[in-house]
Protein backbone atom coordinates (compact mmCIF):
# COMPACT_ATOMS: atom_id res chain seq x y z
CA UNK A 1 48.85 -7.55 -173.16
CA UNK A 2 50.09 -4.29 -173.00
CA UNK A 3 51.15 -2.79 -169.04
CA UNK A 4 50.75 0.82 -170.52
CA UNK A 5 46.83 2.50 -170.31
CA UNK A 6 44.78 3.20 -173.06
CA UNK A 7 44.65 6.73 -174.33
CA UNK A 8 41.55 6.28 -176.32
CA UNK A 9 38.51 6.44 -173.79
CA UNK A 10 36.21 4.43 -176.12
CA UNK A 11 38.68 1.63 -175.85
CA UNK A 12 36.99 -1.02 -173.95
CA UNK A 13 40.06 -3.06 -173.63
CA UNK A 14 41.50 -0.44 -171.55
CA UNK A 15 43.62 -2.22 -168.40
CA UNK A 16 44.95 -1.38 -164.64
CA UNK A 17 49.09 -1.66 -164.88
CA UNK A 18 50.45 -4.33 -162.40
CA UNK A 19 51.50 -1.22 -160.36
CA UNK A 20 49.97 2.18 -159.82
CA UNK A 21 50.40 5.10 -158.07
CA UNK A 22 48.70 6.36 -154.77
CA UNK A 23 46.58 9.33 -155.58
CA UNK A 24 47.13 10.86 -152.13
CA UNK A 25 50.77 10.39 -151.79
CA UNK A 26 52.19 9.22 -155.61
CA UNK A 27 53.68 6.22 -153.65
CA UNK A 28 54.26 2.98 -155.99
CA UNK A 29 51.62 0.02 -154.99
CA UNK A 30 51.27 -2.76 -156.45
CA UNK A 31 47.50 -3.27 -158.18
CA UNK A 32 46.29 -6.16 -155.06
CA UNK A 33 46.99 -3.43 -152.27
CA UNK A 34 44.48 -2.36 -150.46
CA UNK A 35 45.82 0.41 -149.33
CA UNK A 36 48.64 2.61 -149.76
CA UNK A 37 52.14 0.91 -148.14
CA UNK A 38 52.52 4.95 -147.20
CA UNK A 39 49.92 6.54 -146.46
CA UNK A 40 46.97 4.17 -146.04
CA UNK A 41 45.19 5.97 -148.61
CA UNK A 42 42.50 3.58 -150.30
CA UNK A 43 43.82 2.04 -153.43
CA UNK A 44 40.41 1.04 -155.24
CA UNK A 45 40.87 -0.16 -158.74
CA UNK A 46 40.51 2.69 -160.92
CA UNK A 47 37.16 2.40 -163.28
CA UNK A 48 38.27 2.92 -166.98
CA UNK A 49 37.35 6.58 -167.31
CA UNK A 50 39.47 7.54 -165.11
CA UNK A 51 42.05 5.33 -165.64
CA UNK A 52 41.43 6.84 -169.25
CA UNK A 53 40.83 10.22 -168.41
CA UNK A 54 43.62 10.27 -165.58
CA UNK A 55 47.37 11.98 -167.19
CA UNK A 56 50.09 9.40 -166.54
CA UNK A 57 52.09 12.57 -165.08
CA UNK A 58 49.67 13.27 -162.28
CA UNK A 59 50.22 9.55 -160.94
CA UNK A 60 53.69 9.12 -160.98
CA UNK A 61 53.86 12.30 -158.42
CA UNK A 62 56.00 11.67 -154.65
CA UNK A 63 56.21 14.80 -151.79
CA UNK A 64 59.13 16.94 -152.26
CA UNK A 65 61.89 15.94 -149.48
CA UNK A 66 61.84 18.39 -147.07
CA UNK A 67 65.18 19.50 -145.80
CA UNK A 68 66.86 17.64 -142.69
CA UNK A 69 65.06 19.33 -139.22
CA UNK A 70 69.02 18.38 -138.35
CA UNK A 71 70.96 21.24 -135.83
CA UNK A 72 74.36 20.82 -137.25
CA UNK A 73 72.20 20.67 -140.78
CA UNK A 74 70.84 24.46 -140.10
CA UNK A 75 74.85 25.48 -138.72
CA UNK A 76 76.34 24.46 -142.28
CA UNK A 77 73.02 25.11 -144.44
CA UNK A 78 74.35 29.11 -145.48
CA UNK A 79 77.59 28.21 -146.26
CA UNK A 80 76.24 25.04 -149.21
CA UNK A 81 74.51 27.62 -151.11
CA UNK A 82 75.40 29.40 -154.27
CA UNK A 83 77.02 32.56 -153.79
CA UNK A 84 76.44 32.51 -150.01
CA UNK A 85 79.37 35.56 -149.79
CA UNK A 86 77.77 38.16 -151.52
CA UNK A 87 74.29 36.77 -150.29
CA UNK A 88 75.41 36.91 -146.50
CA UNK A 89 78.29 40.05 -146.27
CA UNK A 90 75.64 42.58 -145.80
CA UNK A 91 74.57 40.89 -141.86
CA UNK A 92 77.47 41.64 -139.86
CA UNK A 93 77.22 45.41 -140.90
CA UNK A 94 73.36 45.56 -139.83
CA UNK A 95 74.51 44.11 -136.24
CA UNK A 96 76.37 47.81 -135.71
CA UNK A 97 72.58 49.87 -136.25
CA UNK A 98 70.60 48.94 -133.73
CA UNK A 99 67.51 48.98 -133.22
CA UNK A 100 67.43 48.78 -137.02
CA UNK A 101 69.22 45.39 -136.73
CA UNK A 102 66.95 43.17 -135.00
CA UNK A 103 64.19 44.41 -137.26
CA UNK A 104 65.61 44.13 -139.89
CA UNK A 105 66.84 40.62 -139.03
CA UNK A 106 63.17 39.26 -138.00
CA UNK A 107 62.78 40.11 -141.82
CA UNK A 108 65.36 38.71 -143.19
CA UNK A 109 64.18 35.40 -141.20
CA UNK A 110 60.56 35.43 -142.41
CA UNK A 111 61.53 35.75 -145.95
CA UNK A 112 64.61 33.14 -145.35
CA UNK A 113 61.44 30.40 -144.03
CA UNK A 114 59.13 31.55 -146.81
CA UNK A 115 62.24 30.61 -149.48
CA UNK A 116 62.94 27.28 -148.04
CA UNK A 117 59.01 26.48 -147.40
CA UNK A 118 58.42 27.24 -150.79
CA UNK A 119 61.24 24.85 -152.30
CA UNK A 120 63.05 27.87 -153.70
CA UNK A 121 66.55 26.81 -154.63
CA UNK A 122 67.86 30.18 -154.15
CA UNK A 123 66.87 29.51 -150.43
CA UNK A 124 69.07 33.19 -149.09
CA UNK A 125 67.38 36.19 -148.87
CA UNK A 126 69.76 39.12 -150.35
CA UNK A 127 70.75 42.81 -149.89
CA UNK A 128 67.93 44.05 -152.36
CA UNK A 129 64.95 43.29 -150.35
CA UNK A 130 65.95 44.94 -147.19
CA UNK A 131 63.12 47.13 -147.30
CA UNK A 132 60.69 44.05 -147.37
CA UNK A 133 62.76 42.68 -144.38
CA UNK A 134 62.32 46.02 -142.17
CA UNK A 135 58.26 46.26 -143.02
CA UNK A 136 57.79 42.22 -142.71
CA UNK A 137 60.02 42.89 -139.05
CA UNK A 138 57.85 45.73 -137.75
CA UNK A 139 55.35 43.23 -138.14
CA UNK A 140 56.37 40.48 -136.58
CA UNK A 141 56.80 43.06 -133.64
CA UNK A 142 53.55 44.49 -133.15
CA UNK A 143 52.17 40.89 -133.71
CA UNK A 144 54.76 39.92 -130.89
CA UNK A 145 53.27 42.74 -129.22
CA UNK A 146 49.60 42.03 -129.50
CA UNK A 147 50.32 37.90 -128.20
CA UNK A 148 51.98 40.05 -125.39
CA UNK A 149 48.87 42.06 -124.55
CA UNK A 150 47.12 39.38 -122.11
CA UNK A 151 50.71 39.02 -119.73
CA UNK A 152 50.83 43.10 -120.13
CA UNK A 153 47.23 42.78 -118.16
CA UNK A 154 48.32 40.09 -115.76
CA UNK A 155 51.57 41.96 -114.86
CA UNK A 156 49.61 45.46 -114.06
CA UNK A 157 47.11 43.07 -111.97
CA UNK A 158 49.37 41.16 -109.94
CA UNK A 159 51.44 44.78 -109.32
CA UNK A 160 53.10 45.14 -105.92
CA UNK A 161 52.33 41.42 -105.10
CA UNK A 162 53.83 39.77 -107.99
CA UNK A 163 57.36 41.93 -108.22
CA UNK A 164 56.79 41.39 -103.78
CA UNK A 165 57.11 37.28 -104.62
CA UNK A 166 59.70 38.00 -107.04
CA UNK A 167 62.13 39.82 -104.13
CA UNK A 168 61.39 37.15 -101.51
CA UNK A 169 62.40 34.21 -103.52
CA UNK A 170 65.45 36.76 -104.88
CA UNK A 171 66.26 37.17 -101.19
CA UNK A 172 65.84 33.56 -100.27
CA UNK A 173 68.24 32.62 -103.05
CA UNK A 174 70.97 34.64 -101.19
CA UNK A 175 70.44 33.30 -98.19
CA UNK A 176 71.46 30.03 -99.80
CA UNK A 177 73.96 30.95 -101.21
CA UNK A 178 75.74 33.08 -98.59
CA UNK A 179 74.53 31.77 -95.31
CA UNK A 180 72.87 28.42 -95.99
CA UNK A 181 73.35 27.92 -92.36
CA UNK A 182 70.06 30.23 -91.36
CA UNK A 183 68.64 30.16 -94.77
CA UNK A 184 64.71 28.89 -94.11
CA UNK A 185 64.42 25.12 -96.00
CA UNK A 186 62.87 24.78 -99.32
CA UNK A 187 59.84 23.15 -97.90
CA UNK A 188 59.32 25.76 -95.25
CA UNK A 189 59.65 28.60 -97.84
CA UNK A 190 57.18 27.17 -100.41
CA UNK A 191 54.59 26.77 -97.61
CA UNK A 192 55.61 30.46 -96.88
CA UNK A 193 55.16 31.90 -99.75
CA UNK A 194 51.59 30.03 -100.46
CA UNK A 195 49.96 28.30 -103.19
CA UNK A 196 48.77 31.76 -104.46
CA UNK A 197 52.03 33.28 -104.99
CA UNK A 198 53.67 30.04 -106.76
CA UNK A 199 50.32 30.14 -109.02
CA UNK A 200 50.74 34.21 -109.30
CA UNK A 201 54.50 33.57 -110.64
CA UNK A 202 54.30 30.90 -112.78
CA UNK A 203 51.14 32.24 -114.49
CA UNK A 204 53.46 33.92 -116.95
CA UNK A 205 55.48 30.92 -118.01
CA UNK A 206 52.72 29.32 -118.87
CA UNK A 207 50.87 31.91 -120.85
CA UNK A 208 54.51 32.04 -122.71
CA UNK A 209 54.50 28.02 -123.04
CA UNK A 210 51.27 27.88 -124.19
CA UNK A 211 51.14 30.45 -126.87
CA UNK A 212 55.04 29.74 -128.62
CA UNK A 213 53.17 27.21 -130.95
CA UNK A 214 50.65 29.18 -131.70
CA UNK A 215 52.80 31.93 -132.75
CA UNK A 216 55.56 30.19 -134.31
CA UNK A 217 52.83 28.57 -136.20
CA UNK A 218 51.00 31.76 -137.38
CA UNK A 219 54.41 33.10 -138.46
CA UNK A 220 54.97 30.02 -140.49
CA UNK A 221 51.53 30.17 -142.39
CA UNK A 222 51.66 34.02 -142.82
CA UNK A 223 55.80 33.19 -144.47
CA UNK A 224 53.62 30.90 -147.34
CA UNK A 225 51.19 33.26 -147.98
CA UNK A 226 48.79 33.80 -145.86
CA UNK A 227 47.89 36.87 -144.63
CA UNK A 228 48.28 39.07 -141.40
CA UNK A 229 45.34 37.92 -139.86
CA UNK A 230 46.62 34.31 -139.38
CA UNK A 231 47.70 35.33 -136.52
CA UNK A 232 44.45 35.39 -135.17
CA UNK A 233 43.36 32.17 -136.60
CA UNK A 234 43.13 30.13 -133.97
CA UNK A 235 41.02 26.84 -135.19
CA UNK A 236 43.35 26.96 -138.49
CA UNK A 237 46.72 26.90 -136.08
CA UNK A 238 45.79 24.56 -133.75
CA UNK A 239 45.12 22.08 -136.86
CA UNK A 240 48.58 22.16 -137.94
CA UNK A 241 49.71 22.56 -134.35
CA UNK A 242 48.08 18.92 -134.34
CA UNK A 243 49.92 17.46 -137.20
CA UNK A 244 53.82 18.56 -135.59
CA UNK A 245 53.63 18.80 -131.68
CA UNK A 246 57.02 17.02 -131.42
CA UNK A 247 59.06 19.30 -133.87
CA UNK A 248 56.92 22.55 -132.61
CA UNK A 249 58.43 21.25 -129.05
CA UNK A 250 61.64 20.61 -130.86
CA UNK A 251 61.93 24.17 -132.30
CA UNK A 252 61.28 25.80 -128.74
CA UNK A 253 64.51 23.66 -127.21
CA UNK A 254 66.59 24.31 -129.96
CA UNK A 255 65.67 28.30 -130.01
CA UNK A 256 66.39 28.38 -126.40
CA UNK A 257 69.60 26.11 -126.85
CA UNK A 258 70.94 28.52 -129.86
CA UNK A 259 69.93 31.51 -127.70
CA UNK A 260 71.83 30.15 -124.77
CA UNK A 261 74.82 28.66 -126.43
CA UNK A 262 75.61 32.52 -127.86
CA UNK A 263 74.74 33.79 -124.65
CA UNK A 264 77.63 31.45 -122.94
CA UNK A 265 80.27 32.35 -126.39
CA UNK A 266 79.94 36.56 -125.74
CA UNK A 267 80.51 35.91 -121.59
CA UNK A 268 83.52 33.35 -122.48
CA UNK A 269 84.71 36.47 -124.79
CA UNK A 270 84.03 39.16 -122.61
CA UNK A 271 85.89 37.11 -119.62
CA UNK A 272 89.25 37.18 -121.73
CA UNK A 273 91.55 39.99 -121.77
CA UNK A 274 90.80 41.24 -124.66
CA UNK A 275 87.40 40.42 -124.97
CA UNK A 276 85.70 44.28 -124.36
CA UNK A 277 87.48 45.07 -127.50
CA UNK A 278 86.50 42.32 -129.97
CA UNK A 279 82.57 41.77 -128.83
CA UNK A 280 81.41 44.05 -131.26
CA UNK A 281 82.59 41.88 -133.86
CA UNK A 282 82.63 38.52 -132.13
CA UNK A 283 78.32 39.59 -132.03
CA UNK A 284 79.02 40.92 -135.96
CA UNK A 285 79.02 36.97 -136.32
CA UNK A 286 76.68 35.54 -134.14
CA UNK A 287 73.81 37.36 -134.11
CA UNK A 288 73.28 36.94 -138.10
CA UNK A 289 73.92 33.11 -137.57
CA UNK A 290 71.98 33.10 -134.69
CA UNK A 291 68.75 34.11 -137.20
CA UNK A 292 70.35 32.01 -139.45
CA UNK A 293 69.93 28.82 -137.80
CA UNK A 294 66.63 29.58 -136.25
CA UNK A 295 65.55 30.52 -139.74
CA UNK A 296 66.42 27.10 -141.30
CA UNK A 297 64.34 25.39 -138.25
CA UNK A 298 61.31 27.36 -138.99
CA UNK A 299 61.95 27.08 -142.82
CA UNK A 300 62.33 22.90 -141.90
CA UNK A 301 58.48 22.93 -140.19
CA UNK A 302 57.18 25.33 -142.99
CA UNK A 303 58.31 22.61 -145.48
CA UNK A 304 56.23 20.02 -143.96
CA UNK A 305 52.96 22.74 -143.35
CA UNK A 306 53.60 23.28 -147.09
CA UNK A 307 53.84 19.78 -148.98
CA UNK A 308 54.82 20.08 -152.39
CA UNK A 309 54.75 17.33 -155.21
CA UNK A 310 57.14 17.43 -157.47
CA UNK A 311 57.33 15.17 -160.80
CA UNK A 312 59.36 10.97 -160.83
């Protein structure tokens, strides 16, 4: 008995292969599963018409593998492409034009997460599109801008009282440090200051907690295709939001890590004798890989909002 489908849909004698393919996920079952061994998806026995009418090519489909969501991976990732020199020279210059440069690099970022969510294996944005790269980054700014809006509002509220809280703990933090001997005791100060003020200041780390997933997510979705106004599409975010919590939470430690890390290699340089001089250039080189590695990240999660199949 032949393991191979019939191709002619009158033929009656048409037969399910001892192993088939999950529609969902193209994972190989055998024929007595229930279910897919991946996914769970339902593995019914397929009636003859569509076993029949089904092409052999759409079953024997798997996901794409996504790149690693690996910190050293997105260090290294620049430097394993093809012709990542003449691909890459261009950055350090842009550092010396600011503000130009950090628009022009929030560009550069979008379209280097829109290349790797997309499975493009020419996954480095180049000199030609730097035009794209400063429209796409004014953007991302006014969008930054708009999420901003709502702590904009809180800070002109609070006013006097909020920057008031800020100096007293500022103050406080002195005391400790320079005479801890009539410095008032942590307990003591919180009840000082009052519930109100502790509420009042971390109101804005919590707004900024809160609405990092949404907006990393929305500039995800808008790098595959979507338009502007994903940014405002809150019931769509908050679905894929759903689906990666742990590497959404992942991406905000490792931005802040990267940030911080660069942060600590520019004072190290500054501290040494001859460190005024060479910052410039020292930042020539960070602050392109600095995009470069965040970039990758993003581009990691947009792979996985962006499942692709791709031919076994």
């Amino acid at each position: 008995m032949s393991s191979q489908l019939s191709t002619n849909p009158d033929d009656s004698s048409a037969v399910i292969p001892a192993e088939m393919f999950c529609a969902r996920c193209g994972t190989k079952n055998q024929v007595s599963n229930a279910f897919c061994l991946a996914c769970g998806n339902s593995m019914r026995a397929l009636t003859r018409s569509e076993a029949t009418l089904m092409p052999r090519s759409n079953l024997q489909t798997r996901m794409a593998e996504p790149h690693q969501f690996n910190y050293l991976e997105a260090i290294v990732f620049p430097f394993k492409q093809r012709n990542w020199i003449g691909k890459l020279w261009w950055l350090p210059l842009v550092t010396f034009i600011p503000p130009f440069s950090f628009i022009i690099m929030r560009g550069w970022r979008l379209d280097l997460v829109r290349r790797i969510g997309r499975r493009n294996p020419d996954s480095l944005p180049g000199l030609s599109d730097i035009a794209r790269f400063f429209a796409e980054g004014i953007l991302l700014y006014v969008m930054t801008a708009l999420y901003l809006i709502p702590l904009g509002i809180f800070t002109v509220i609070a006013g006097a009282s909020w920057i008031q809280t800020i100096l007293e703990i500022g103050w406080w933090i002195l005391q400790i440090i320079f005479d801890r001997n009539n410095a008032i005791p942590v307990g003591a100060f919180i009840t000082q200051l009052g519930l109100g003020a502790i509420l009042q200041l971390a109101s804005p780390f919590v707004y900024l907690v809160l609405t990092y997933p949404f907006y990393r997510m929305s500039m995800v979705r808008y790098a595959l295709g979507k338009n502007a106004l994903v940014f405002f599409d809150i019931v769509g975010n908050a679905r894929e939001i759903w689906k990666h919590p742990i590497m959404l939470m992942s991406l905000w430690f490792l931005e802040v890590l990267t940030a911080t890390l660069f942060g600590l290699i520019n004072g190290i340089v500054i501290s040494t004798l001859i460190g005024v001089a060479i910052v410039p250039f020292v930042l020539a080189l960070l602050f392109p890989m600095q995009y470069s590695i965040t970039g990758y990240l993003f581009g990691s999660l947009a792979e996985r909002v962006n499942p692709m199949p791709v031919n076994v």
